[in-house]
Protein backbone atom coordinates (compact mmCIF):
# COMPACT_ATOMS: atom_id res chain seq x y z
CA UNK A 1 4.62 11.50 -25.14
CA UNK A 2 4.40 14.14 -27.88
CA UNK A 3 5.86 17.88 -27.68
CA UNK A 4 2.81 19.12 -26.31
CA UNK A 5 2.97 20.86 -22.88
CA UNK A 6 0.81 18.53 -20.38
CA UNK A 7 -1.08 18.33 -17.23
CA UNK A 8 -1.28 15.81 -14.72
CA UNK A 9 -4.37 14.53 -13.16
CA UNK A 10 -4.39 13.11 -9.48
CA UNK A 11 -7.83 11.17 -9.72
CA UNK A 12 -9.24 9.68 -6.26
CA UNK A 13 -12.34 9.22 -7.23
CA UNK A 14 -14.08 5.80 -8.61
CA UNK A 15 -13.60 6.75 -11.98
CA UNK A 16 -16.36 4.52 -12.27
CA UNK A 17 -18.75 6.86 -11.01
CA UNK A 18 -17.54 9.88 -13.36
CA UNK A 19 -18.84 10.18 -16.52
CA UNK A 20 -17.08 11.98 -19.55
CA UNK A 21 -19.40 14.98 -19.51
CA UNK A 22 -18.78 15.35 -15.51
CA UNK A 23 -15.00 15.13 -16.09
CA UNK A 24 -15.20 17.81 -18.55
CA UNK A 25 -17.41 20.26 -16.13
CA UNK A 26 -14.87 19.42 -13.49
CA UNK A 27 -11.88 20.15 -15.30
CA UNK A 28 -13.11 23.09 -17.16
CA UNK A 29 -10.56 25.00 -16.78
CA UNK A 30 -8.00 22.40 -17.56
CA UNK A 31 -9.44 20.93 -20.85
CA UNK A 32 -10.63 23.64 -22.66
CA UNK A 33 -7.24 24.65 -23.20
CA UNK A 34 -6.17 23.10 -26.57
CA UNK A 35 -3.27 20.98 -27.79
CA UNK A 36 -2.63 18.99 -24.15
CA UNK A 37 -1.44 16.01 -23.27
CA UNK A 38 -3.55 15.16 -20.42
CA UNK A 39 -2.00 12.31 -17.89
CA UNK A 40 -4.92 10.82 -14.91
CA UNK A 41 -3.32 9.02 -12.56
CA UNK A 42 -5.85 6.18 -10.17
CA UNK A 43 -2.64 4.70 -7.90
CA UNK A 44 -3.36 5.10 -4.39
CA UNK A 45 -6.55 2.93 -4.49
CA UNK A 46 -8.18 -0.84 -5.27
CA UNK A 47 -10.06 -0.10 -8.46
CA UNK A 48 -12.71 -2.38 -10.19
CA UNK A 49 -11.48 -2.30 -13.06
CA UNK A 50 -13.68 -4.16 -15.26
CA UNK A 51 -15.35 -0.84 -16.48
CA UNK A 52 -12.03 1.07 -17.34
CA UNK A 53 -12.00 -0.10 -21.46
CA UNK A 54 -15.26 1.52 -21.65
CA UNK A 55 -14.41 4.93 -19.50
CA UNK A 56 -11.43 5.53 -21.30
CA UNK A 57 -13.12 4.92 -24.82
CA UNK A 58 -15.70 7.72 -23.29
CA UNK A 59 -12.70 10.26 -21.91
CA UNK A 60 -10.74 9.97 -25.27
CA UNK A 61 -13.29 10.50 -27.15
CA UNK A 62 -14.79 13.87 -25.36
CA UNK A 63 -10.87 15.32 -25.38
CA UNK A 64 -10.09 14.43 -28.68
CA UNK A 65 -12.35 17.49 -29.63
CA UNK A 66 -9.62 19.83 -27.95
CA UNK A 67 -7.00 18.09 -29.88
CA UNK A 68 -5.89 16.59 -26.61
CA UNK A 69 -3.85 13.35 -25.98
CA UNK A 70 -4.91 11.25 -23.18
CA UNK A 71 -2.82 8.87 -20.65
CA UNK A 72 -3.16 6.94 -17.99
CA UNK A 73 -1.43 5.77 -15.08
CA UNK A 74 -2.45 3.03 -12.91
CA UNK A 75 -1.73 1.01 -9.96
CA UNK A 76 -0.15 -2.57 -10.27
CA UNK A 77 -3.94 -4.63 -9.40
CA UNK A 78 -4.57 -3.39 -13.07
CA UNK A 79 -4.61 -6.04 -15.72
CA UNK A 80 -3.76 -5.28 -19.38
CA UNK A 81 -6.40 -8.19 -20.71
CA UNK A 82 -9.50 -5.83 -18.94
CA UNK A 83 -8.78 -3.15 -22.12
CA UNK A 84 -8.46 -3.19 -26.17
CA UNK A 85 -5.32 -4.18 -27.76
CA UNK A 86 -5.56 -0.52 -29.24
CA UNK A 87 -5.75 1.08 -25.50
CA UNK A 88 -2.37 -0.09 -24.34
CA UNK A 89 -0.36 2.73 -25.53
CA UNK A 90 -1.74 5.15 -23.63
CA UNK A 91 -1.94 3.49 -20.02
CA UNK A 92 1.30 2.58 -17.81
CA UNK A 93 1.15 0.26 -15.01
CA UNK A 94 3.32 0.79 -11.92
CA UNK A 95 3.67 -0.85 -8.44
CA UNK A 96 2.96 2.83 -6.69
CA UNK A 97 4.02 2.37 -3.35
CA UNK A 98 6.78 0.18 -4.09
CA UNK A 99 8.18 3.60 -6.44
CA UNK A 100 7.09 5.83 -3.57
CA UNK A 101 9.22 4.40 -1.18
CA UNK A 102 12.35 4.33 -3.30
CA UNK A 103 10.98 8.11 -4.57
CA UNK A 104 11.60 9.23 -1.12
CA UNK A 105 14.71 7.24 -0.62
CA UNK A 106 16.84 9.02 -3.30
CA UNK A 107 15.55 12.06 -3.92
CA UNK A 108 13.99 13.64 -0.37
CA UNK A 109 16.78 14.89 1.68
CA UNK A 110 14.40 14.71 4.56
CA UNK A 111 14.00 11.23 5.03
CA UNK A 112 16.58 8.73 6.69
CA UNK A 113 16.23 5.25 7.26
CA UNK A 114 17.69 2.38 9.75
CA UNK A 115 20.44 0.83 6.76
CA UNK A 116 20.90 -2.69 8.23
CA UNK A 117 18.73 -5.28 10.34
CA UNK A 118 19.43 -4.87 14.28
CA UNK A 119 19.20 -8.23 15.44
CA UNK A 120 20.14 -6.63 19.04
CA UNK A 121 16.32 -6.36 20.06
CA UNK A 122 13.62 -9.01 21.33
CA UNK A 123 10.26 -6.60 20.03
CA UNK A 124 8.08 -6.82 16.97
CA UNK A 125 7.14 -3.14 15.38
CA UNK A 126 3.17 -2.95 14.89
CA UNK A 127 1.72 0.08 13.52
CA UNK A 128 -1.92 0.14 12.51
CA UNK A 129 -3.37 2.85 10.60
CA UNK A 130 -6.75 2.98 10.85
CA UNK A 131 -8.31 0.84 14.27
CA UNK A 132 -11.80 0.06 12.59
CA UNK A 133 -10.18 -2.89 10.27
CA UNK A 134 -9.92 -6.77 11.64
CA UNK A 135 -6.07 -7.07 11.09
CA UNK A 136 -5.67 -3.37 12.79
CA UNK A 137 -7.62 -4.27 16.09
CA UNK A 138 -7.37 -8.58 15.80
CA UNK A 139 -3.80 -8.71 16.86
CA UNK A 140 -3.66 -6.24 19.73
CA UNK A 141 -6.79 -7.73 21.07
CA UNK A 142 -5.45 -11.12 20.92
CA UNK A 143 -1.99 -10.15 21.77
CA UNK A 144 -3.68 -8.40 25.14
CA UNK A 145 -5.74 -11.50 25.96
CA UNK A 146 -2.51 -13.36 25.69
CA UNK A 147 -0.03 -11.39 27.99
CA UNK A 148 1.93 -10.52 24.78
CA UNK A 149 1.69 -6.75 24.19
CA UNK A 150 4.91 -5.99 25.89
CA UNK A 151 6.81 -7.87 23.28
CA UNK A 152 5.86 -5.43 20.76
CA UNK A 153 6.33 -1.66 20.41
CA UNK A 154 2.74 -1.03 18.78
CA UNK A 155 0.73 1.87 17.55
CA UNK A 156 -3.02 1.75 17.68
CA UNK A 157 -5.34 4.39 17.64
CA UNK A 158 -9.01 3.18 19.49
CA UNK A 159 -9.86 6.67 20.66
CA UNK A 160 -10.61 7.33 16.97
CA UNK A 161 -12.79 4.09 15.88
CA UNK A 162 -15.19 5.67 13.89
CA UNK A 163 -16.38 2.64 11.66
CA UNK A 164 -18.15 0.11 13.72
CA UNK A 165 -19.51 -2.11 11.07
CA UNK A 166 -16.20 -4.38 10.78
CA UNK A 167 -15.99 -4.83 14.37
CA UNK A 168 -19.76 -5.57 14.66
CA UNK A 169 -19.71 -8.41 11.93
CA UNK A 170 -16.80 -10.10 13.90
CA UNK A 171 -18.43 -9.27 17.61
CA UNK A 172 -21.82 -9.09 16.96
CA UNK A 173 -23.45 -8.19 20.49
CA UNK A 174 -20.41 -7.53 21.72
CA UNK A 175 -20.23 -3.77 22.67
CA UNK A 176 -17.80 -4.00 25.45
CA UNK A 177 -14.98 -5.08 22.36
CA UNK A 178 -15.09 -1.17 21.63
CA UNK A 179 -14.50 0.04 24.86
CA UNK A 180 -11.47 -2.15 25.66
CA UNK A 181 -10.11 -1.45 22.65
CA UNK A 182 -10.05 2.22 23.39
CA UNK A 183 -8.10 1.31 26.43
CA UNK A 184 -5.29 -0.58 24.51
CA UNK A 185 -4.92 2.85 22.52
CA UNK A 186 -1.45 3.20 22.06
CA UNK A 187 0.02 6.54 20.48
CA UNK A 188 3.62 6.65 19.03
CA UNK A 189 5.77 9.78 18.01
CA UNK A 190 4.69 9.60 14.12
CA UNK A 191 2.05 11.51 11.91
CA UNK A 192 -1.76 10.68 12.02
CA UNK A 193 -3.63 12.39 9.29
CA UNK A 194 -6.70 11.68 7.27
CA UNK A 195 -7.67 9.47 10.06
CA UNK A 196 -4.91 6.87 9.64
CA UNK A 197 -0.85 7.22 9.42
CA UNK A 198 0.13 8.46 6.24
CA UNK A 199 3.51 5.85 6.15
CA UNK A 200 5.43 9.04 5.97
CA UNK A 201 7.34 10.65 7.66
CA UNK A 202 8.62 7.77 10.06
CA UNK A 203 11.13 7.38 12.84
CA UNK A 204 13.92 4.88 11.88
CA UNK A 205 14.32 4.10 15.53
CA UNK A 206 10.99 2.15 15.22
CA UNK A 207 13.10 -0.11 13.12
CA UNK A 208 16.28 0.35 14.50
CA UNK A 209 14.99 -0.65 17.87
CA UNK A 210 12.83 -3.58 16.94
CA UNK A 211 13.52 -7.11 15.17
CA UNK A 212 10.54 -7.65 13.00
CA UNK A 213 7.47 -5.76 11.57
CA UNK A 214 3.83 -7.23 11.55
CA UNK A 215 1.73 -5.44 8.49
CA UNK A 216 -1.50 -4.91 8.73
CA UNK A 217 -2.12 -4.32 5.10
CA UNK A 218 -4.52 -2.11 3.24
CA UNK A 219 -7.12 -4.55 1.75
CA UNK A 220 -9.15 -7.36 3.20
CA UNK A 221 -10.51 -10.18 0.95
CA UNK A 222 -13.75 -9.67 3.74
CA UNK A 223 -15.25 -12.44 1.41
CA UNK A 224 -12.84 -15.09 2.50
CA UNK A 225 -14.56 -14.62 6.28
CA UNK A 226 -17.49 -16.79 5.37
CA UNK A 227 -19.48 -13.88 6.92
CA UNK A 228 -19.97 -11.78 4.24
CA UNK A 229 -20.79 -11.98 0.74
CA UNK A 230 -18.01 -10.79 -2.05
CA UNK A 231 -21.42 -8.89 -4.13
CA UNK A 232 -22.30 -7.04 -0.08
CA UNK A 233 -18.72 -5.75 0.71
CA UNK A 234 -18.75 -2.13 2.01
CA UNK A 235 -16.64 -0.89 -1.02
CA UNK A 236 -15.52 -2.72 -4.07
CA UNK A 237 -13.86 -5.48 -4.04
CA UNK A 238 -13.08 -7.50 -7.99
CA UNK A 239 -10.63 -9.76 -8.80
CA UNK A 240 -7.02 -7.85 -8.80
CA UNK A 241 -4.27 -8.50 -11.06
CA UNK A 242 -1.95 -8.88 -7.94
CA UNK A 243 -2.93 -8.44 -4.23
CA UNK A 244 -2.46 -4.17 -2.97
CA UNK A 245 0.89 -3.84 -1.65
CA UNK A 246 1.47 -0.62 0.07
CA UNK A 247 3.98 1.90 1.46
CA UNK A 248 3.33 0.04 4.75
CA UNK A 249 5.39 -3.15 3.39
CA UNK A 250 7.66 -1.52 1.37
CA UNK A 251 8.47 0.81 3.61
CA UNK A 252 9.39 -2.19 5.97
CA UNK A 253 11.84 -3.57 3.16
CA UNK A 254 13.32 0.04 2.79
CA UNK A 255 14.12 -0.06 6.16
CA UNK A 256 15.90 -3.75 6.16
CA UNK A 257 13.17 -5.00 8.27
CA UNK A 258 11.54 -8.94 8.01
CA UNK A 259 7.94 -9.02 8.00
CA UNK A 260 5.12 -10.83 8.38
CA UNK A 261 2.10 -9.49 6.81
CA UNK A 262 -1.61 -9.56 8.19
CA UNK A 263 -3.31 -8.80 4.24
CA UNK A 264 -4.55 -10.72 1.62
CA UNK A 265 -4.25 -14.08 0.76
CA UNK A 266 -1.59 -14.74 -2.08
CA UNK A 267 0.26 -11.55 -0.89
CA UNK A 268 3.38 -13.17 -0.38
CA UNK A 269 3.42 -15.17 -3.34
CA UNK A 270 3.47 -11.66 -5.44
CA UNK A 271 5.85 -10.45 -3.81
CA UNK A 272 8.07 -13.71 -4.14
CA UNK A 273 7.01 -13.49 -7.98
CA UNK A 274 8.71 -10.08 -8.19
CA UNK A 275 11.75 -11.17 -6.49
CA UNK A 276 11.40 -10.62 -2.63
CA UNK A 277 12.64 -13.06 -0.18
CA UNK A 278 9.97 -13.32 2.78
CA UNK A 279 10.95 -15.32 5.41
CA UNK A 280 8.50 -18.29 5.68
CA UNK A 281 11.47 -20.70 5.66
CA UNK A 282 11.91 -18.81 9.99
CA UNK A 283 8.33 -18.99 10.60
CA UNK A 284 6.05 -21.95 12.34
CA UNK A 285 3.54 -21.79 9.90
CA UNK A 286 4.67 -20.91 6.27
CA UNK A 287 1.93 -20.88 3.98
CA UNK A 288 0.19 -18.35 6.75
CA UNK A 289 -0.61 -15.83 3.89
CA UNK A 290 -2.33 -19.19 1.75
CA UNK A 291 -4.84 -20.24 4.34
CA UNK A 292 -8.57 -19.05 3.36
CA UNK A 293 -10.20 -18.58 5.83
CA UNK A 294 -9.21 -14.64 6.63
CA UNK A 295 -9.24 -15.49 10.57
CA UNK A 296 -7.03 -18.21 11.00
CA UNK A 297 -4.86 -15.96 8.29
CA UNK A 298 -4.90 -13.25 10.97
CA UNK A 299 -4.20 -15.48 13.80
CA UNK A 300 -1.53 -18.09 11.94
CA UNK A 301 0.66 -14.39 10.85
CA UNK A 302 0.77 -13.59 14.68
CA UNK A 303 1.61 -16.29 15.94
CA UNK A 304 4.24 -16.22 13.73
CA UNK A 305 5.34 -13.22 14.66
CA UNK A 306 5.54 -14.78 18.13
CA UNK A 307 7.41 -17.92 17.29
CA UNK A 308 10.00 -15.41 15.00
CA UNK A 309 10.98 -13.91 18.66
CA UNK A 310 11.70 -17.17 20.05
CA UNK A 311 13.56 -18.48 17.36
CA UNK A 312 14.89 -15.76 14.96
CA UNK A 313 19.06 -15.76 16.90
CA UNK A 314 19.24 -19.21 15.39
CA UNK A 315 18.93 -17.21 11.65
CA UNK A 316 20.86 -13.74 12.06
CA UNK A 317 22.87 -13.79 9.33
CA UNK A 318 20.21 -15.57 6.31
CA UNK A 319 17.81 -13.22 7.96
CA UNK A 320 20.30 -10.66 7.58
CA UNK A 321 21.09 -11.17 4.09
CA UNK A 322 17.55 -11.74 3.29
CA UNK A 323 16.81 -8.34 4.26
CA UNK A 324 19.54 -6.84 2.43
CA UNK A 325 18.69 -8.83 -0.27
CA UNK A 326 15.21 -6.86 -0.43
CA UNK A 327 16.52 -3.63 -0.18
CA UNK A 328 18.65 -3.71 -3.37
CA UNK A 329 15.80 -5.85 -5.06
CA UNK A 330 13.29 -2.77 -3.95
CA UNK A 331 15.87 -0.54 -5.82
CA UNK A 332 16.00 -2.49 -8.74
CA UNK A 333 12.22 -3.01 -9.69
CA UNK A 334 11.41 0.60 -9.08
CA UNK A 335 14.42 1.98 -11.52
CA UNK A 336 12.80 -0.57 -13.90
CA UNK A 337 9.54 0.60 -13.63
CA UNK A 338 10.41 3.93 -13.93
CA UNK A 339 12.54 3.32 -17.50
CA UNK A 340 9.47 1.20 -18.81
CA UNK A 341 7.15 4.47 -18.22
CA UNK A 342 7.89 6.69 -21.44
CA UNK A 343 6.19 9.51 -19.47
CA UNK A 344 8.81 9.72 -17.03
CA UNK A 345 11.51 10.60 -19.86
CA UNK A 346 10.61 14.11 -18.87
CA UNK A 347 11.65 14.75 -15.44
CA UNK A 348 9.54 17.41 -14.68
CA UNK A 349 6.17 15.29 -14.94
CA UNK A 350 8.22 12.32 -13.08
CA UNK A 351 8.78 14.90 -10.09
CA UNK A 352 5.36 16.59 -10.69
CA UNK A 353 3.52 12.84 -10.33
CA UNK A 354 5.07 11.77 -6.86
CA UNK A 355 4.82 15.41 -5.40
CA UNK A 356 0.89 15.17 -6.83
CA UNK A 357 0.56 11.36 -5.92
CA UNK A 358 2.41 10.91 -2.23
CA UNK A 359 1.61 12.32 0.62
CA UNK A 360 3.85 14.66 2.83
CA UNK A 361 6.40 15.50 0.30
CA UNK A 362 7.10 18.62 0.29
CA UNK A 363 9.23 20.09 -2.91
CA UNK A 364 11.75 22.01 -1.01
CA UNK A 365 12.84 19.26 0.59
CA UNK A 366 13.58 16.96 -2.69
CA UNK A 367 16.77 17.37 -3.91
CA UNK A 368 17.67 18.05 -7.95
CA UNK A 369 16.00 14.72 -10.14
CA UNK A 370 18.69 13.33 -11.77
């Protein structure tokens, strides 16, 4: 990064979808100014990114008249082969939830978390986000149907299903699904905004108090079904450089907590390739995460999590240092992420990006950035 003063970007949109002369008219204000170094981040979202060597060609090229350098930071599903040899200077990958979490670890004073894995409880934490999506709604459906609910402390929020076509394509004709699912709404003590729970801020009791967390991750491979097409998916859906990991499994680790995670396939393969232990060796049906077919995927990671009650006593103390194990690992990536990203040399623009980029932080409340 050059000498020049910059600005920072927070870009939600499909970038996609944005054309060089619309970015200009939206950031008027911002680009006309001359002599910038102008950094977009696109980190909270799956991207397709097989237009982005073509969008940033297009970007660069409209600043350059304002004498304007132009960077990018992007989410860990990017892949450096999708953009010109030439183009990798200016874009930095990071794993964005995984940095969050750590972020908020160190530097808000706010936060506290439960420091070591209580194997003193017989419950499995569940907390949903959003109730329209198959692994959100799947297990406390099945987990009602089997007499199993009680073993779980559980958040789910079926008052505010708003989405119906996810539920339809796995109950067609089946109205009554949305109804009872309203009835197993279940609201704990944490924050609900944007119509799903932010990850932040959380209770540490919910981890303190339970033995295990079931994730419900952010993306569905839909495809994988065999009831939906990958080209008629509701939003897009390409090939990622590695599955979208979010603050709702790191957030688990940061807390010393096992997990089993309802997401995509391959999931826990990334994560092993990156240095996290995650428990199959405790579960009934390891390779959960590899199996296909996305229902059986579903159903294979709860049972699991069922099995894990029964059996987990007989692991305390690998479990134990598993999860410990994690926790300094989650430490270690981020700090190395962070000293790969030249940007972040100046500390105001690495504060300025996670106050922009994460949600409920609040900069009185982070302490001074070392």
């Amino acid at each position: 990064m050059s000498d020049k003063t910059y600005t920072l970007l927070f870009f939600e949109n499909k970038f996609s979808e944005v054309s060089d002369k619309d970015f200009i008219e939206t950031y008027k204000s911002i680009v006309e100014v001359p002599n910038q170094d102008i950094v977009i981040t696109l980190i909270r979202e799956v991207w397709d990114w097989s237009s982005f060597n073509d969008w940033i060609k297009s970007i660069q090229a409209s600043l350059s008249r304002y004498n304007h350098t132009v960077y990018f930071i992007v989410n860990s599903t990017f892949n450096y082969s999708e953009v010109d040899d030439s183009l990798h200077k200016y874009i930095f990958s990071i794993d964005f939830f995984l940095s969050d979490a750590v972020f908020r670890y160190r530097y808000d004073q706010t936060l506290k978390i439960n420091a070591k894995w209580n194997s003193d409880n017989s419950q499995v934490l569940f907390l949903s986000g959003k109730p329209d999506y198959y692994n959100r709604y799947q297990p406390v459906l099945y987990l009602s149907q089997q007499g199993r609910l009680h073993d779980f402390v559980y958040s789910y929020h079926g008052t505010k299903i708003s989405d119906l076509r996810d539920i339809n394509m796995f109950y067609p004709n089946q109205s009554n699904i949305v109804n009872t699912l309203k009835k197993l709404s279940n609201i704990l003590d944490i924050e609900f905004q944007r119509n799903h729970y932010s990850g932040y801020p959380f209770d540490p009791n919910l981890y303190k108090n339970t033995v295990l967390s079931l994730i419900p991750e952010g993306v569905l491979d839909y495809h994988t079904s065999g009831l939906i097409d990958i080209k008629d998916l509701p939003y897009s859906y390409s090939p990622l450089n590695a599955p979208f990991i979010t603050e709702k499994t790191y957030r688990a680790i940061l807390n010393h907590h096992p997990f089993i995670i309802l997401g995509e396939m391959n999931s826990l393969k990334y994560l092993e390739s990156i240095g996290f232990k995650t428990f199959r060796e405790y579960l009934k049906y390891p390779d959960y995460n590899e199996v296909e077919l996305l229902q059986d995927r579903i159903l294979y990671g709860i049972e699991n999590s069922l099995y894990f009650l029964d059996t987990y006593k007989k692991y305390q103390s690998d479990i134990e240092r598993d999860t410990k194990h994690n926790f300094e690992n989650l430490i270690k990536i981020a700090n190395s992420q962070w000293n790969s990203i030249s940007l972040f040399n100046d500390r105001k623009l690495f504060l300025d990006f996670y106050l922009n980029c994460s949600y409920e932080l609040d900069r009185k409340d982070i302490s001074k950035i070392d």
